[in-house]
Protein backbone atom coordinates (compact mmCIF):
# COMPACT_ATOMS: atom_id res chain seq x y z
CA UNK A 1 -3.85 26.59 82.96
CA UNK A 2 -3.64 30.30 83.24
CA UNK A 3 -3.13 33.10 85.71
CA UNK A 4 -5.31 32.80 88.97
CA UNK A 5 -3.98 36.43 90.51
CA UNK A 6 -3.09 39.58 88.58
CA UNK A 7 -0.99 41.88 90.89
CA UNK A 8 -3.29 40.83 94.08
CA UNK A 9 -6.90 40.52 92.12
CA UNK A 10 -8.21 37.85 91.07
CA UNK A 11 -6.86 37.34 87.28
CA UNK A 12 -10.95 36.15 86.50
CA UNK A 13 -12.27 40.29 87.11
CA UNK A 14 -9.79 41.44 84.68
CA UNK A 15 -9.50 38.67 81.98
CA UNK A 16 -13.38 38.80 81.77
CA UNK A 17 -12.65 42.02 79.72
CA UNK A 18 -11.15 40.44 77.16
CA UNK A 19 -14.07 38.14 76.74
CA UNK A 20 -16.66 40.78 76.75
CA UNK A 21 -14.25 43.20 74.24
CA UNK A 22 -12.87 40.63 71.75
CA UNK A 23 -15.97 38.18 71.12
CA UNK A 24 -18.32 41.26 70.17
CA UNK A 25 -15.71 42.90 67.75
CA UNK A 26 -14.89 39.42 66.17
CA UNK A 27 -19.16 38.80 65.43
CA UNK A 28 -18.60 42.40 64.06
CA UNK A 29 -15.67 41.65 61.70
CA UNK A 30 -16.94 37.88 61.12
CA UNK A 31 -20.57 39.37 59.47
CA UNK A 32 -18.51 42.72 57.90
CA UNK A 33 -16.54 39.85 56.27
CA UNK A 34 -19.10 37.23 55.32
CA UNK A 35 -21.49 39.70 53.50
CA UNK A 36 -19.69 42.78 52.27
CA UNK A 37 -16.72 42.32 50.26
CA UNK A 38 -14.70 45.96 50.51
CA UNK A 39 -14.70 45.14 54.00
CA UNK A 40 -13.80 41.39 53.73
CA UNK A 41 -10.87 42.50 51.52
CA UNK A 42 -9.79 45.02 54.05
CA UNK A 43 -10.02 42.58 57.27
CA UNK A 44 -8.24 39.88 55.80
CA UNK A 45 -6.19 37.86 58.06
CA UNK A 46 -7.07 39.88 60.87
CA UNK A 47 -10.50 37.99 61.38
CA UNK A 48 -9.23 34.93 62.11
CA UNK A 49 -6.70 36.07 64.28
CA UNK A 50 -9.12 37.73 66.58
CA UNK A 51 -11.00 35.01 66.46
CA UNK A 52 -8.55 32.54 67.36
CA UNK A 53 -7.71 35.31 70.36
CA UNK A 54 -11.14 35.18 71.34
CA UNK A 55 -10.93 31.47 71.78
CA UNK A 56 -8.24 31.09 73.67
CA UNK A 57 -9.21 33.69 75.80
CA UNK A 58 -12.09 31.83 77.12
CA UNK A 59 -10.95 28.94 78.65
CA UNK A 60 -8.37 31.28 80.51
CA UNK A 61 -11.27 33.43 81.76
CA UNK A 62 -13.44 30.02 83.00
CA UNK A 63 -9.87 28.72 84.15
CA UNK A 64 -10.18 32.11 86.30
CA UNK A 65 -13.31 31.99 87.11
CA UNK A 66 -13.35 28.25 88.79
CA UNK A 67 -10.06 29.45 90.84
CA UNK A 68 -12.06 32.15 91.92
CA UNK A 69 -15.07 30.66 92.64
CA UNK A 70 -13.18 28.19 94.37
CA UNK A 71 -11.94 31.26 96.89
CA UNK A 72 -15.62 32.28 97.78
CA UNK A 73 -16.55 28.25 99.17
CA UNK A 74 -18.83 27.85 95.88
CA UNK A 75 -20.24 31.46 95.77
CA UNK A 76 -23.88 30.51 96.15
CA UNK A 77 -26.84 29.86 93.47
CA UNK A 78 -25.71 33.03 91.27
CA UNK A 79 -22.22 31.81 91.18
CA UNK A 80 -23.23 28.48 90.04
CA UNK A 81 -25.92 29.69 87.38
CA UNK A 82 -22.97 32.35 86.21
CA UNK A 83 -20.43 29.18 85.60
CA UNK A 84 -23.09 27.11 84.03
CA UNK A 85 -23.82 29.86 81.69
CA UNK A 86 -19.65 29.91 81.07
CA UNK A 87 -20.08 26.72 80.26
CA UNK A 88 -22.33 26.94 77.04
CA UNK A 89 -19.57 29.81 75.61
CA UNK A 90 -16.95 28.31 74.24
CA UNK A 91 -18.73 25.96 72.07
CA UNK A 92 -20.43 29.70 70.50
CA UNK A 93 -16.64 30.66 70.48
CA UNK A 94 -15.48 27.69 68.82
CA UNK A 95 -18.23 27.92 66.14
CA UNK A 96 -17.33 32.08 65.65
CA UNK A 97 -13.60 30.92 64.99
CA UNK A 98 -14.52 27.98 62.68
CA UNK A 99 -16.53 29.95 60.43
CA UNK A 100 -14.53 33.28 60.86
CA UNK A 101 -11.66 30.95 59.54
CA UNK A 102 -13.61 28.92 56.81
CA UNK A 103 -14.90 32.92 55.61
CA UNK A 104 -11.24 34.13 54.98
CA UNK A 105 -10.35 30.96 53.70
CA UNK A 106 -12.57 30.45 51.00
CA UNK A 107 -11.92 33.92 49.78
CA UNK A 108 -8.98 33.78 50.13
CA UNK A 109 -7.89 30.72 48.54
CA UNK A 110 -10.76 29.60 46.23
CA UNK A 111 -10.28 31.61 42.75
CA UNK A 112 -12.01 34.69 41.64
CA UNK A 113 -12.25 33.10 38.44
CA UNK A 114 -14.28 30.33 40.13
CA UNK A 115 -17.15 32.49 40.61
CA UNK A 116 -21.16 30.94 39.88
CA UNK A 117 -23.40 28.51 41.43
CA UNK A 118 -21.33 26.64 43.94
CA UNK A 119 -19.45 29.98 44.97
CA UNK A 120 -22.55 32.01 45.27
CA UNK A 121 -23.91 29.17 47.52
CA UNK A 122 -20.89 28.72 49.49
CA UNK A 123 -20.64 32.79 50.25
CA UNK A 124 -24.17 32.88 50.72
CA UNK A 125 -24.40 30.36 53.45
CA UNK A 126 -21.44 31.39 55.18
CA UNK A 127 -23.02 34.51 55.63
CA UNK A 128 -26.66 32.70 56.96
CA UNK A 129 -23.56 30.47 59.73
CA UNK A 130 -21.92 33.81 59.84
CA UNK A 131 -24.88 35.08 61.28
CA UNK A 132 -26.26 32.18 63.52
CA UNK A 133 -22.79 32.28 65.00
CA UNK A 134 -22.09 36.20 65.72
CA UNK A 135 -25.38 36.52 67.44
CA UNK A 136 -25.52 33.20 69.11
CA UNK A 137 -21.70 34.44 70.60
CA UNK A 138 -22.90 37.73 71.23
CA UNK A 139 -26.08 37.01 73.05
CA UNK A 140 -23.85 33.80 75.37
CA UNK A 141 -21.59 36.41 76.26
CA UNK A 142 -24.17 39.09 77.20
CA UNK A 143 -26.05 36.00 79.14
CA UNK A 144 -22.75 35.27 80.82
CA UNK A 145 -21.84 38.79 81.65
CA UNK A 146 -24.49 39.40 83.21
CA UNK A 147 -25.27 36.68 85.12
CA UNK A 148 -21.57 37.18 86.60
CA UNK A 149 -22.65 40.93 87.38
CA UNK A 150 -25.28 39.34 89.47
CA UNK A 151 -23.39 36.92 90.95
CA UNK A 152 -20.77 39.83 92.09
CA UNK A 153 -23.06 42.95 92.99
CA UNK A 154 -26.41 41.19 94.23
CA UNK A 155 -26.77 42.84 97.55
CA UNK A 156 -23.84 44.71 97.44
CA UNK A 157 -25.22 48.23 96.77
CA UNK A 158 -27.94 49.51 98.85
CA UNK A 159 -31.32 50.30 97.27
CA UNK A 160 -31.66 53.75 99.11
């Protein structure tokens, strides 16, 4: 599916930057967007483009990852605990570009002129899935992170 070697390294240490970069500033711009409206108007299209860039860069990085894991004969318990934890991110990363796109879009397109009840209920839970989603992202791809960090530097570095 994607690159399994970036100029000799293994493309999974490098792509995993990405992940850990883009999902955090997308939960940023998703809850900037959902509740404050100078900023919402400023983001625009952008959220949903970094959120659709976020997506897509996680099943590259687990694409990555198995390859690599593949290389080490398994990797051991941390290596399996780290993919299993990859496993539970993309559905957080599908949710963060569903509602990232559903934000824009309803602001975008739905009329300023349409403004009451039903608009006032719509913004205000998108900003309560806003929410759920960003952290729920955020915390999967701290979970993830550091789990691989584990996985990579468990025993590597003395203790003296």
């Amino acid at each position: 599916m994607g690159p399994t070697e970036i100029n000799g390294l293994p493309a999974h240490v490098l792509l995993v930057h990405v992940v850990v970069v883009l999902i955090p500033i997308t939960a940023l711009l998703l809850l900037a967007s959902a509740i404050w409206p100078a900023a919402r108007h400023r983001i625009g299209v952008v959220l949903p483009i970094v959120a659709l860039i976020s997506l897509i860069s996680v099943p590259i990085t687990a694409e990555a990852g198995q390859w690599l894991a593949g290389q080490l004969n398994g990797g051991g318990p941390l290596v399996a605990r780290h993919a299993h934890l990859a496993d539970q991110l993309l559905p957080w990363t599908m949710g963060l570009f569903a509602v990232s796109a559903a934000v824009w879009a309803v602001h975008r397109f739905l009329p300023a002129a349409r403004s009451g009840t039903s608009k006032t209920a719509l913004t205000i839970g998108l900003a309560v899935l806003s929410l759920v989603v960003a952290v729920g992202s955020v915390v999967a791809v701290y979970r993830v992170g550091d789990s691989g960090a584990k996985a990579a530097w468990d025993g590597v570095i003395s203790a003296q």
